[in-house]
PDB file of N, CA and C in Angstrom:
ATOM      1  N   UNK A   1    -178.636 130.810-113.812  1.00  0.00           N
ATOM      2  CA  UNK A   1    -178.744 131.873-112.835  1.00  0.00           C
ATOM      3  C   UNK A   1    -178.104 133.163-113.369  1.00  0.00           C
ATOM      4  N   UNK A   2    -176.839 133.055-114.209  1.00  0.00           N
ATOM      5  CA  UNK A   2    -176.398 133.951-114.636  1.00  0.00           C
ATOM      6  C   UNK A   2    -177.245 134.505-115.544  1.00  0.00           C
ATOM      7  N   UNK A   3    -177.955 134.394-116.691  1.00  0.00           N
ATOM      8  CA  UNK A   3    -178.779 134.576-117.424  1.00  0.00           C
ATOM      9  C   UNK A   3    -180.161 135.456-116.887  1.00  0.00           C
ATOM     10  N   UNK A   4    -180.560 135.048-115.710  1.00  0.00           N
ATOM     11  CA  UNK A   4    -181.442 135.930-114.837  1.00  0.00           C
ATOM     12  C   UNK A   4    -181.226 137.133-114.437  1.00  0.00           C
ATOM     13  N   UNK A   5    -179.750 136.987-113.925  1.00  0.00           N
ATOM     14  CA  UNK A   5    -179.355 138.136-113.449  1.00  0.00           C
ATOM     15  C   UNK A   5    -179.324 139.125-114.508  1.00  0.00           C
ATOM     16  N   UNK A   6    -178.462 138.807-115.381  1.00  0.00           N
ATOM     17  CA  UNK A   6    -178.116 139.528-116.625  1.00  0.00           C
ATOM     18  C   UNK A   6    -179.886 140.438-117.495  1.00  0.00           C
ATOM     19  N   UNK A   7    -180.955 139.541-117.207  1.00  0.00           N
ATOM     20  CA  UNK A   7    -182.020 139.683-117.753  1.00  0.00           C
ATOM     21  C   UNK A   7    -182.673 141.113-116.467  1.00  0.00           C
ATOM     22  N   UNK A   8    -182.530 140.513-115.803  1.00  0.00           N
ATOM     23  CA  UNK A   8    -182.768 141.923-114.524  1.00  0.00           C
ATOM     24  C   UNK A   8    -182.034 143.227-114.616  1.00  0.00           C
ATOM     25  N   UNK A   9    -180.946 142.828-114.503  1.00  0.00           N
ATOM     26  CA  UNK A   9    -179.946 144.411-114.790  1.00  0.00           C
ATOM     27  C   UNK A   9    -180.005 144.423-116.359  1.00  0.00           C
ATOM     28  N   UNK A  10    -180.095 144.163-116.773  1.00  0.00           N
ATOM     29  CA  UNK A  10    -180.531 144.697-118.460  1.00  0.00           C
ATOM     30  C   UNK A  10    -181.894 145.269-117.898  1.00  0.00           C
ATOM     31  N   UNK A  11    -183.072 145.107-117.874  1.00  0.00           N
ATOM     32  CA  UNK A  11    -184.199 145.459-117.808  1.00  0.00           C
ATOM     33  C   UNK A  11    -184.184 147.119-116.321  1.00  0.00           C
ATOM     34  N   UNK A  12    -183.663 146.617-115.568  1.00  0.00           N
ATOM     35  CA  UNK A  12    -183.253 147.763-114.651  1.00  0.00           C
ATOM     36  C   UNK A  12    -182.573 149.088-115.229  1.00  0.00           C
ATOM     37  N   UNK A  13    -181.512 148.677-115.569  1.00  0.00           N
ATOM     38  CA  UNK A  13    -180.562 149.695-116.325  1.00  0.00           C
ATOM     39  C   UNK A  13    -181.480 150.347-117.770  1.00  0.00           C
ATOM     40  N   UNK A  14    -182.384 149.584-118.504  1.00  0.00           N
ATOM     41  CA  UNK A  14    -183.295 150.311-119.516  1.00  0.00           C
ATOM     42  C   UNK A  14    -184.168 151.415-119.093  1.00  0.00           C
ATOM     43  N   UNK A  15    -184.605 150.778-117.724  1.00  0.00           N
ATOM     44  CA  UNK A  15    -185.693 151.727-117.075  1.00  0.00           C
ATOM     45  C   UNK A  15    -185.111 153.248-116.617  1.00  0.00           C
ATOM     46  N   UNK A  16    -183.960 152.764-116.357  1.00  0.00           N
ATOM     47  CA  UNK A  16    -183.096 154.096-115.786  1.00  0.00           C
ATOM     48  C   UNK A  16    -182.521 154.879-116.850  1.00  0.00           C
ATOM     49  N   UNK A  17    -181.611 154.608-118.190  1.00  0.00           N
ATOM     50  CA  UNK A  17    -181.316 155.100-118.687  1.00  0.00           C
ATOM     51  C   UNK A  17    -182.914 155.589-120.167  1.00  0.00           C
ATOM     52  N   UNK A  18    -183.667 154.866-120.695  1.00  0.00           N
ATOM     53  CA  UNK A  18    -184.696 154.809-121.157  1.00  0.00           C
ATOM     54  C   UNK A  18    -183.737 155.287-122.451  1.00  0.00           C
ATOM     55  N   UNK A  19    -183.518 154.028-123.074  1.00  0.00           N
ATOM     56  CA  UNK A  19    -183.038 154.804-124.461  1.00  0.00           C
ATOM     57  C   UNK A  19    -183.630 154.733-125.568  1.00  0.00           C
ATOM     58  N   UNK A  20    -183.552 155.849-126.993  1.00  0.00           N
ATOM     59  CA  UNK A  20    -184.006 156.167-127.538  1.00  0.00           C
ATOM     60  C   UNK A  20    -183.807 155.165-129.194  1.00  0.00           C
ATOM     61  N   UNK A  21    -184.884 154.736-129.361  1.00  0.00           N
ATOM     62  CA  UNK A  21    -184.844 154.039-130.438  1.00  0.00           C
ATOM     63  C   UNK A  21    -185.265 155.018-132.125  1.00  0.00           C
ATOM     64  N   UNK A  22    -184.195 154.939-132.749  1.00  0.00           N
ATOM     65  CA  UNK A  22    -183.588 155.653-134.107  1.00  0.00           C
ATOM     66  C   UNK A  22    -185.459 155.556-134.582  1.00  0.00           C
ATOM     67  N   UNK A  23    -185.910 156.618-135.504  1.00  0.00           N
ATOM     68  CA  UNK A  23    -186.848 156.644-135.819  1.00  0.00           C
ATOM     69  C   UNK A  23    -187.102 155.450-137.181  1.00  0.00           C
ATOM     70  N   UNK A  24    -185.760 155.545-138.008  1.00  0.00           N
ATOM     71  CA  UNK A  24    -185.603 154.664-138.999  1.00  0.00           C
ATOM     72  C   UNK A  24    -185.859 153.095-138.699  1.00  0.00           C
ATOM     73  N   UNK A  25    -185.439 153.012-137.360  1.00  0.00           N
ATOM     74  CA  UNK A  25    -185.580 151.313-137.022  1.00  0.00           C
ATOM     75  C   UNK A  25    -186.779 151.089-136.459  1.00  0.00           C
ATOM     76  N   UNK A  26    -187.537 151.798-135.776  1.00  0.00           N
ATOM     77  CA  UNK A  26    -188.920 152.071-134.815  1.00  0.00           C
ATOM     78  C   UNK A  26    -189.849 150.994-135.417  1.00  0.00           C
ATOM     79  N   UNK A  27    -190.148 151.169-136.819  1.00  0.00           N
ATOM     80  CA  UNK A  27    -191.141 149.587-137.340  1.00  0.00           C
ATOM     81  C   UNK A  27    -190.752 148.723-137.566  1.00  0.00           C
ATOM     82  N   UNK A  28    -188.913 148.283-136.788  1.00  0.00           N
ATOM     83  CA  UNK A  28    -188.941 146.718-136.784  1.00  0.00           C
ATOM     84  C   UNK A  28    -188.861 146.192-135.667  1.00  0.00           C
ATOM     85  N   UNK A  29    -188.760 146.971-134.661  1.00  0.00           N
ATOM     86  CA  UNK A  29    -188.321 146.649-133.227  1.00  0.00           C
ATOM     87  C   UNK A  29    -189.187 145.787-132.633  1.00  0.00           C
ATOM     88  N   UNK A  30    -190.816 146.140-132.610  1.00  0.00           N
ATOM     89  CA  UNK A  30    -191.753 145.190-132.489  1.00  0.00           C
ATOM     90  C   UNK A  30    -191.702 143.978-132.984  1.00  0.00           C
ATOM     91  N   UNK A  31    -191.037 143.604-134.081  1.00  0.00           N
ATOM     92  CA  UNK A  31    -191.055 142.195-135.220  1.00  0.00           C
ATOM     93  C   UNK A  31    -189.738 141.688-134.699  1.00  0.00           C
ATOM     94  N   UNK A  32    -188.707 142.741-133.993  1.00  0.00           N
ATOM     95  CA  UNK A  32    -187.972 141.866-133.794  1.00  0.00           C
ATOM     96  C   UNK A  32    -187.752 141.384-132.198  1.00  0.00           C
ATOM     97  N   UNK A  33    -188.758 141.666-131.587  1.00  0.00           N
ATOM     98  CA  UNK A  33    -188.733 141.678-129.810  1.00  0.00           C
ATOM     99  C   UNK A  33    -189.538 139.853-130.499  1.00  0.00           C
ATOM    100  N   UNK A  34    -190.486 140.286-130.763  1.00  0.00           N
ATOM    101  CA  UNK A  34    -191.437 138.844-131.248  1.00  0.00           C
ATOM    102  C   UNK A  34    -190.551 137.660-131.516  1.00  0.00           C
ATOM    103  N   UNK A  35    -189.612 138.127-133.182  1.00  0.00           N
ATOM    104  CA  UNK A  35    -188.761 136.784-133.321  1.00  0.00           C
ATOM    105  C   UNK A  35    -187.753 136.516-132.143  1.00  0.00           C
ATOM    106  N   UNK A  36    -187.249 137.381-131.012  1.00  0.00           N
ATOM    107  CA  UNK A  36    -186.768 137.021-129.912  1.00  0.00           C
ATOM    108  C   UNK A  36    -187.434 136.228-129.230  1.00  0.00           C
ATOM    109  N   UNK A  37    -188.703 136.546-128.971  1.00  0.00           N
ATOM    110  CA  UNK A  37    -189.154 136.119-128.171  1.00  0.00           C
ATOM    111  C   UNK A  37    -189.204 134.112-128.506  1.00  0.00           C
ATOM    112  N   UNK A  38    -189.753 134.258-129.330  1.00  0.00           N
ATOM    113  CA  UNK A  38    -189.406 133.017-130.165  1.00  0.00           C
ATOM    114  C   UNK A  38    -188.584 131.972-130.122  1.00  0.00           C
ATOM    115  N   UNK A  39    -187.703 132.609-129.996  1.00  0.00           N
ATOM    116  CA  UNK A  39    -186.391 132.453-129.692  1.00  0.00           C
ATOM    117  C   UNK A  39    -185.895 131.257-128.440  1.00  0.00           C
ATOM    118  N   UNK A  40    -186.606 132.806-127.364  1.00  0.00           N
ATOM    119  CA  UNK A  40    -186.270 132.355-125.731  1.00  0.00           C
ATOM    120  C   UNK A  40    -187.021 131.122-125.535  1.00  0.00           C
ATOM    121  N   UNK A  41    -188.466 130.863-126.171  1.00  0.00           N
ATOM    122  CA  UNK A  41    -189.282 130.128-126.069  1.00  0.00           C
ATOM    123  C   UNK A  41    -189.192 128.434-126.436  1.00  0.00           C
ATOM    124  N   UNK A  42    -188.363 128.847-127.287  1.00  0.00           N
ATOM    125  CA  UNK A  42    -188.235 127.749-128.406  1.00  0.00           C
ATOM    126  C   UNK A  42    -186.460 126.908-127.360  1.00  0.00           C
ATOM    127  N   UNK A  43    -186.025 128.343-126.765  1.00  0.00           N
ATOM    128  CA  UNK A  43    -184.434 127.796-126.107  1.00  0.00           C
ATOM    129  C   UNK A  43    -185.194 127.005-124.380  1.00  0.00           C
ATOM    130  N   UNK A  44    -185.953 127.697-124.144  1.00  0.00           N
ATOM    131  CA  UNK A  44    -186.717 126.851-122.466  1.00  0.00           C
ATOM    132  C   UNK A  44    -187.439 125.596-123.335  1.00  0.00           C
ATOM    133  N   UNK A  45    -187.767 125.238-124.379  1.00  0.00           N
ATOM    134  CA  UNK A  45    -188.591 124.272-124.984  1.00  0.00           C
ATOM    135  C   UNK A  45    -187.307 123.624-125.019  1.00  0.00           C
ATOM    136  N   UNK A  46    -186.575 123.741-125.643  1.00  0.00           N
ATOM    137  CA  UNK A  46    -185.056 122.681-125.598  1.00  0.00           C
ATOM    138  C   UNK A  46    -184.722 122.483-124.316  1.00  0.00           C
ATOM    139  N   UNK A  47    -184.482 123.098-123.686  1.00  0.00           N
ATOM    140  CA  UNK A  47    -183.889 122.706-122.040  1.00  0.00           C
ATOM    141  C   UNK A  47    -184.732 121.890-121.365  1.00  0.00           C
ATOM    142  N   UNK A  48    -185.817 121.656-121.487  1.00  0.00           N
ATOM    143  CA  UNK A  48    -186.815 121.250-120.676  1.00  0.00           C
ATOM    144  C   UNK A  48    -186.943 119.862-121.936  1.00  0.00           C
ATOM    145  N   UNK A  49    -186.481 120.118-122.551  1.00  0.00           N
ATOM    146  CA  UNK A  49    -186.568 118.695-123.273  1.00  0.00           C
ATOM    147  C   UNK A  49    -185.181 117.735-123.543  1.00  0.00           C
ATOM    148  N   UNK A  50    -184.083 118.105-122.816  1.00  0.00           N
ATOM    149  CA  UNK A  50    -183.038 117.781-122.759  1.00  0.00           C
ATOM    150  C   UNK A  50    -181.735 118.482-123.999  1.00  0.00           C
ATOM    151  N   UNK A  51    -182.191 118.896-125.058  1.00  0.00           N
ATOM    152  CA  UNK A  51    -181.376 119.020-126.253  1.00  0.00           C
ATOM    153  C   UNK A  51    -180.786 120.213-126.235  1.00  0.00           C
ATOM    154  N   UNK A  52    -181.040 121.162-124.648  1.00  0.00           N
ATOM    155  CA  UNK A  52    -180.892 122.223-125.154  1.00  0.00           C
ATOM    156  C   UNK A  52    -179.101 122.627-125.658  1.00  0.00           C
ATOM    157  N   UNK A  53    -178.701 123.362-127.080  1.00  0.00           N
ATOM    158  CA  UNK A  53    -177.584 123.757-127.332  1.00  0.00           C
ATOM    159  C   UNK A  53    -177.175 125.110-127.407  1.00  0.00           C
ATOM    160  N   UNK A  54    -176.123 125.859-126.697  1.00  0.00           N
ATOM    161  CA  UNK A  54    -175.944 127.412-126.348  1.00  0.00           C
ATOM    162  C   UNK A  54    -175.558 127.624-127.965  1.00  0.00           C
ATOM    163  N   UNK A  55    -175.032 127.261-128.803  1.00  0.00           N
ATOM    164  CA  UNK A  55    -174.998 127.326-130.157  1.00  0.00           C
ATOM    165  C   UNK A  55    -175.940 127.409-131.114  1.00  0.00           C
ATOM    166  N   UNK A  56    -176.718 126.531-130.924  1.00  0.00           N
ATOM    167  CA  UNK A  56    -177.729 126.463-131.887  1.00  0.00           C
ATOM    168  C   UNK A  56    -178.718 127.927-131.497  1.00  0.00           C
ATOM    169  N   UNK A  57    -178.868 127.771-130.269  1.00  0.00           N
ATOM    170  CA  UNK A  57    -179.659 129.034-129.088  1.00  0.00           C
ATOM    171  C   UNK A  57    -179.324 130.588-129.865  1.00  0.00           C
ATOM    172  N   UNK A  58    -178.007 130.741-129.780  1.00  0.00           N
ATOM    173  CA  UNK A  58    -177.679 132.072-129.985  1.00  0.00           C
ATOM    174  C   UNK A  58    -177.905 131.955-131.669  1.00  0.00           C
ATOM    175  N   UNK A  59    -177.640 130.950-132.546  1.00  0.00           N
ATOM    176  CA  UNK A  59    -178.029 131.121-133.890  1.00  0.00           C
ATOM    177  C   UNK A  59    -179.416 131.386-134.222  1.00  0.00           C
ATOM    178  N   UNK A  60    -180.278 130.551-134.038  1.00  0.00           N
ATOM    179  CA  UNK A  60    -181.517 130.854-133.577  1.00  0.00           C
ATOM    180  C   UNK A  60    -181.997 132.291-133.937  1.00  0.00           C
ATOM    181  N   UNK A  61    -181.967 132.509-132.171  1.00  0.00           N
ATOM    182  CA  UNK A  61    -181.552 133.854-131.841  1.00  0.00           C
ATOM    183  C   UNK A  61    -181.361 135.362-132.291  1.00  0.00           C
ATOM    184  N   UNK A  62    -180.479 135.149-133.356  1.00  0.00           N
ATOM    185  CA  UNK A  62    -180.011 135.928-134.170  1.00  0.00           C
ATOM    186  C   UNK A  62    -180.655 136.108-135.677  1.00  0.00           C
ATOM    187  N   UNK A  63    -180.751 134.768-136.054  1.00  0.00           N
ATOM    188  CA  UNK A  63    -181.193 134.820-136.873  1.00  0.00           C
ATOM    189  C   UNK A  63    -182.643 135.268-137.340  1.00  0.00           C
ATOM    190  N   UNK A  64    -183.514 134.373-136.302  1.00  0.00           N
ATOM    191  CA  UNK A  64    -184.586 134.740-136.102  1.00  0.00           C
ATOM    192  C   UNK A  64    -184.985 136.661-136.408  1.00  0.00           C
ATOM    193  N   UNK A  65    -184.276 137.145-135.317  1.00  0.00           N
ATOM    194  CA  UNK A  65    -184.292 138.623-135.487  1.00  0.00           C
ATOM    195  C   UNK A  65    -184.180 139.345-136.700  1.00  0.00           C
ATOM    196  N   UNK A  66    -182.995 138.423-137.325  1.00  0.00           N
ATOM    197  CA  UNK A  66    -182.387 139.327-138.482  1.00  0.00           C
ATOM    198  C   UNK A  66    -183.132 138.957-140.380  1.00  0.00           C
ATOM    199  N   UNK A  67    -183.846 137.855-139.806  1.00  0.00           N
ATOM    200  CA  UNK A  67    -184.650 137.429-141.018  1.00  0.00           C
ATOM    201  C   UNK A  67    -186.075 137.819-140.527  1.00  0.00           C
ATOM    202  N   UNK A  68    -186.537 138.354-139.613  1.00  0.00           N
ATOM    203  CA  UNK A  68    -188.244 138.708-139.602  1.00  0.00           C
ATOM    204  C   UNK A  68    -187.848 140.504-139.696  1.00  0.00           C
ATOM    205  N   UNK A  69    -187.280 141.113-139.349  1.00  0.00           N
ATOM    206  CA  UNK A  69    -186.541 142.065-139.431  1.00  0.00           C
ATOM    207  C   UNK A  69    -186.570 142.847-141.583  1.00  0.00           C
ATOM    208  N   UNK A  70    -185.616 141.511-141.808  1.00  0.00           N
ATOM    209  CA  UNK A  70    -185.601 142.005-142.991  1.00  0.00           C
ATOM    210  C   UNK A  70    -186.965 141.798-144.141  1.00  0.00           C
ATOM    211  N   UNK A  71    -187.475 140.532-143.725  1.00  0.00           N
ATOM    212  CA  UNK A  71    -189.009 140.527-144.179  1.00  0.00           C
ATOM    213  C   UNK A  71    -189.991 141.835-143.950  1.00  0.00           C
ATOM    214  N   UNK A  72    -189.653 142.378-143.130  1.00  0.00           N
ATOM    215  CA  UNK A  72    -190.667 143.734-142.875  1.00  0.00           C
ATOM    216  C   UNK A  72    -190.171 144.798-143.457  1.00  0.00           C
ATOM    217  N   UNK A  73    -188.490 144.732-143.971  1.00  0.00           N
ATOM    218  CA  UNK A  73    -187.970 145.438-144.698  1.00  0.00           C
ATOM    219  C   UNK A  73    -188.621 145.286-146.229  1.00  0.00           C
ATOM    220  N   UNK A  74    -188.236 144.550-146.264  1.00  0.00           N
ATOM    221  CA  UNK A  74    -188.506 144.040-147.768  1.00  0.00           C
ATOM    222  C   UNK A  74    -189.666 144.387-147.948  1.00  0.00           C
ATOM    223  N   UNK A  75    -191.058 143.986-147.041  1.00  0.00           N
ATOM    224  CA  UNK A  75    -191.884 144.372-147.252  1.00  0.00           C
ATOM    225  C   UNK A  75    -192.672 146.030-147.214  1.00  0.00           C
ATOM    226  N   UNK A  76    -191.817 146.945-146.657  1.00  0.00           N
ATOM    227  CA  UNK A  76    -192.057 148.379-146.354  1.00  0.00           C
ATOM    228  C   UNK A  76    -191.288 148.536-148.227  1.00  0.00           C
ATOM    229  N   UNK A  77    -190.572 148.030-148.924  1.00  0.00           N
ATOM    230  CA  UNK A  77    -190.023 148.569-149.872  1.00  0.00           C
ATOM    231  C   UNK A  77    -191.002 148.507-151.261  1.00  0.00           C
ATOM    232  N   UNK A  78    -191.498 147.307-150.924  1.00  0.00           N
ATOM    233  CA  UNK A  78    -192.379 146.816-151.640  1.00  0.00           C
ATOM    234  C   UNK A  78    -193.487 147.365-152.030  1.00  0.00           C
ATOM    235  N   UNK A  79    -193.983 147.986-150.560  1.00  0.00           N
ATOM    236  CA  UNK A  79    -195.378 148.692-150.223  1.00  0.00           C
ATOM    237  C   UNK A  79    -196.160 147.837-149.300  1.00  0.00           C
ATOM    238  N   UNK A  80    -196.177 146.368-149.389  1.00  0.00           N
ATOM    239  CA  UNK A  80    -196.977 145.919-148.315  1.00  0.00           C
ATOM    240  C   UNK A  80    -196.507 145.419-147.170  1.00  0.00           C
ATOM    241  N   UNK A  81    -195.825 146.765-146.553  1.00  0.00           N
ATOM    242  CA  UNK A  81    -194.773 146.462-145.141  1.00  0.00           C
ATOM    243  C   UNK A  81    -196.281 146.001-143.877  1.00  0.00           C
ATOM    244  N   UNK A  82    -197.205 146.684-144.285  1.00  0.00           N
ATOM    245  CA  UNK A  82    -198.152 146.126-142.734  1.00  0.00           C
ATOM    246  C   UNK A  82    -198.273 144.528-143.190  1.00  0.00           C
ATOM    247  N   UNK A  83    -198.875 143.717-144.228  1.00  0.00           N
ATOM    248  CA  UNK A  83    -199.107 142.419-144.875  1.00  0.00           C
ATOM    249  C   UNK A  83    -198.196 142.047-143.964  1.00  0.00           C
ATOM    250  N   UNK A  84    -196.962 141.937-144.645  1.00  0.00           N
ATOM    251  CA  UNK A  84    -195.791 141.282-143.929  1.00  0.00           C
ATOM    252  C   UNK A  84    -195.563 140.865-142.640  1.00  0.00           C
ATOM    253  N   UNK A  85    -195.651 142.511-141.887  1.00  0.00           N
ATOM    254  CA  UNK A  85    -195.566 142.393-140.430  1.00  0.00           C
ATOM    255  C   UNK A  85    -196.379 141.717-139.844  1.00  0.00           C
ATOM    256  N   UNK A  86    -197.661 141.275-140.965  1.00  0.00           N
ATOM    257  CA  UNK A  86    -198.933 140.728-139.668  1.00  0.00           C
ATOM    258  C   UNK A  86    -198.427 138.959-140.002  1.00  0.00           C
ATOM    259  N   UNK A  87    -197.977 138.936-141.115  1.00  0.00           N
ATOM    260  CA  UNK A  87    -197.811 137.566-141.486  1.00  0.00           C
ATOM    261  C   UNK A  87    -196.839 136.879-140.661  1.00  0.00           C
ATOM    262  N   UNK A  88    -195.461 138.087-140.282  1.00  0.00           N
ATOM    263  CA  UNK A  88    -194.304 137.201-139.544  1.00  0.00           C
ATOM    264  C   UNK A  88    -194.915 137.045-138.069  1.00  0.00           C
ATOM    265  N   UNK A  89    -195.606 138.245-137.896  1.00  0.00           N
ATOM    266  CA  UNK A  89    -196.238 138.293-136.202  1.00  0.00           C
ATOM    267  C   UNK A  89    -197.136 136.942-135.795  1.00  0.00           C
ATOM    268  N   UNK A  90    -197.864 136.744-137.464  1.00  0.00           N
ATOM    269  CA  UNK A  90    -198.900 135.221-137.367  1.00  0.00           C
ATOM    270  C   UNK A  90    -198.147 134.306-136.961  1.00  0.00           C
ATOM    271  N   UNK A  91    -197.018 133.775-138.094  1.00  0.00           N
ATOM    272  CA  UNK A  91    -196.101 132.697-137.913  1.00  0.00           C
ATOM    273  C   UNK A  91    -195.134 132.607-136.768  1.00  0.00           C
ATOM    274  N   UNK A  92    -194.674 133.557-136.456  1.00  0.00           N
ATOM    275  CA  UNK A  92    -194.271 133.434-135.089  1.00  0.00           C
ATOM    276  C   UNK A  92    -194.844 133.418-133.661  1.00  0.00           C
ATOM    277  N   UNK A  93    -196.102 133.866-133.668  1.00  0.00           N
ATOM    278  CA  UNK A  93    -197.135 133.805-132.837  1.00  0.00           C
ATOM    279  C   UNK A  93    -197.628 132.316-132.470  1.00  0.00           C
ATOM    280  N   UNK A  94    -197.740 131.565-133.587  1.00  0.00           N
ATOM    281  CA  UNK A  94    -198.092 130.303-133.857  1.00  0.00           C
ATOM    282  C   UNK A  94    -196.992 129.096-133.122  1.00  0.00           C
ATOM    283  N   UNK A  95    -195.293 129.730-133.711  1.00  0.00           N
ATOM    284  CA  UNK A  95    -194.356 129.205-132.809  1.00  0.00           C
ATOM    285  C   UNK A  95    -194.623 129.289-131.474  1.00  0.00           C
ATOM    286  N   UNK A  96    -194.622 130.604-130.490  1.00  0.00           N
ATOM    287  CA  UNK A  96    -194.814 131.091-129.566  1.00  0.00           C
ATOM    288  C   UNK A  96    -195.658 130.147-128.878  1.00  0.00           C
ATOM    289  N   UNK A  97    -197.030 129.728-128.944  1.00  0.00           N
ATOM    290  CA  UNK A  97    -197.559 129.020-128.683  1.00  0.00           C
ATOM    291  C   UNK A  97    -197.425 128.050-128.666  1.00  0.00           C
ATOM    292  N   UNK A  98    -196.965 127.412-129.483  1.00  0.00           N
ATOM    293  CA  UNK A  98    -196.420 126.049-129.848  1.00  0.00           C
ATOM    294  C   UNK A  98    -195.906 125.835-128.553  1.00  0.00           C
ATOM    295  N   UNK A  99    -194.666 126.431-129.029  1.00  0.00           N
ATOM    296  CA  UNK A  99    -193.517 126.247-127.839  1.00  0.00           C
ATOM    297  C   UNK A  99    -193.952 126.426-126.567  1.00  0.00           C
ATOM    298  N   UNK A 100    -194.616 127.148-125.768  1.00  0.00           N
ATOM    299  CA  UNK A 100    -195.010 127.757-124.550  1.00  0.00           C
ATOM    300  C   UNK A 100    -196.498 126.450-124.355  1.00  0.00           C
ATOM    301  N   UNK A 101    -197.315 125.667-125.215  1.00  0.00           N
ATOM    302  CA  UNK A 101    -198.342 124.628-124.755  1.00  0.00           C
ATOM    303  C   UNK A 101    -196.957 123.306-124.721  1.00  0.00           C
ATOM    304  N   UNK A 102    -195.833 123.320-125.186  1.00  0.00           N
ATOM    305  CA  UNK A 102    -195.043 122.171-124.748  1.00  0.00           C
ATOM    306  C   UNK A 102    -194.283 122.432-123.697  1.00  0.00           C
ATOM    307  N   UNK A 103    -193.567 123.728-122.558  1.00  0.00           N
ATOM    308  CA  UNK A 103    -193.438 124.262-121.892  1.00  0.00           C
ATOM    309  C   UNK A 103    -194.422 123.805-120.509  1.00  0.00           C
ATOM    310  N   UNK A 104    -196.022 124.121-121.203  1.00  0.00           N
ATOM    311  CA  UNK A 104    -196.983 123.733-120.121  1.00  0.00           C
ATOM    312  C   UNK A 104    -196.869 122.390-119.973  1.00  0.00           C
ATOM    313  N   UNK A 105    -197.184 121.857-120.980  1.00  0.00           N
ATOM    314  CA  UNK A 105    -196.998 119.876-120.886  1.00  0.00           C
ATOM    315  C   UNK A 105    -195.955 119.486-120.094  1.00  0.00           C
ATOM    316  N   UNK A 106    -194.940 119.678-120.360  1.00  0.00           N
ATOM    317  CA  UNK A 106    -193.687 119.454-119.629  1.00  0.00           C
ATOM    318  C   UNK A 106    -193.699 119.807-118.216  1.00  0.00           C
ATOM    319  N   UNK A 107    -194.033 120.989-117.525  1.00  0.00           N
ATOM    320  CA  UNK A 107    -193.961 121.321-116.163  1.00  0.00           C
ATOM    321  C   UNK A 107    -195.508 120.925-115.482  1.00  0.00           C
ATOM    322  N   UNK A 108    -196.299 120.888-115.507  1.00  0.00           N
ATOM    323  CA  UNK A 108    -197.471 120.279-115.599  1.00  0.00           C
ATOM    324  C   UNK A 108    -198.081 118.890-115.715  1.00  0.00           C
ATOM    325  N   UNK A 109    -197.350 118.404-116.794  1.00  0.00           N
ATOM    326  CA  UNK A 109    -197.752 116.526-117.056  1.00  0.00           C
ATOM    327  C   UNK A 109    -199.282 116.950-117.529  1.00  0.00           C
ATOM    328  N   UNK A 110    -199.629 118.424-117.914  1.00  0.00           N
ATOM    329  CA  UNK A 110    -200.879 117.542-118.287  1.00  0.00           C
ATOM    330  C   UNK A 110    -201.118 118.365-120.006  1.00  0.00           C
TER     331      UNK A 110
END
């Protein structure tokens, strides 16, 4: 419940203050809302399957962000920063789903 709340007034308070994202970071923010998302998906896939751990969750989490993040880095340095981005967006997209058709199974039974 706490987590809800927190997810509401975060999202409230964005709308109101609307802050400004650094132009330098602007092409990872998308790659890294995704590996979040991932994330959250993959943390309701644990809970709903009993294992869920607030440790493993926030590592995850973090990590996730900070390694699809730097893949798009790496790849803007390189030259094939779009390649990259579509590749982590694939593979995590693929999670996403994953996770969210075992989500359905689980609340559903079917």
């Amino acid at each position: 419940m706490i987590a809800v709340l927190g997810l509401v007034v975060g999202v409230v308070v964005g709308l109101f203050v609307r802050p400004v994202v650094p132009d330098g970071v602007e092409p990872y923010l998308p790659i890294a809302v995704v590996a979040a998302l991932d994330a959250v998906f993959g943390g309701v896939r644990a809970m709903l399957d009993g294992i869920f751990d607030d440790k493993v969750f926030v590592v995850s989490f973090l990590s996730n962000v900070t390694v699809a993040a730097l893949i798009v880095y790496l790849g803007d340095k390189l030259g094939v920063g779009s390649q990259l981005s579509t590749g982590v967006v694939v593979v995590l997209g693929i999670r996403i789903f994953s996770n969210a058709a075992a989500i359905r199974r689980h609340v559903f039974r079917a």
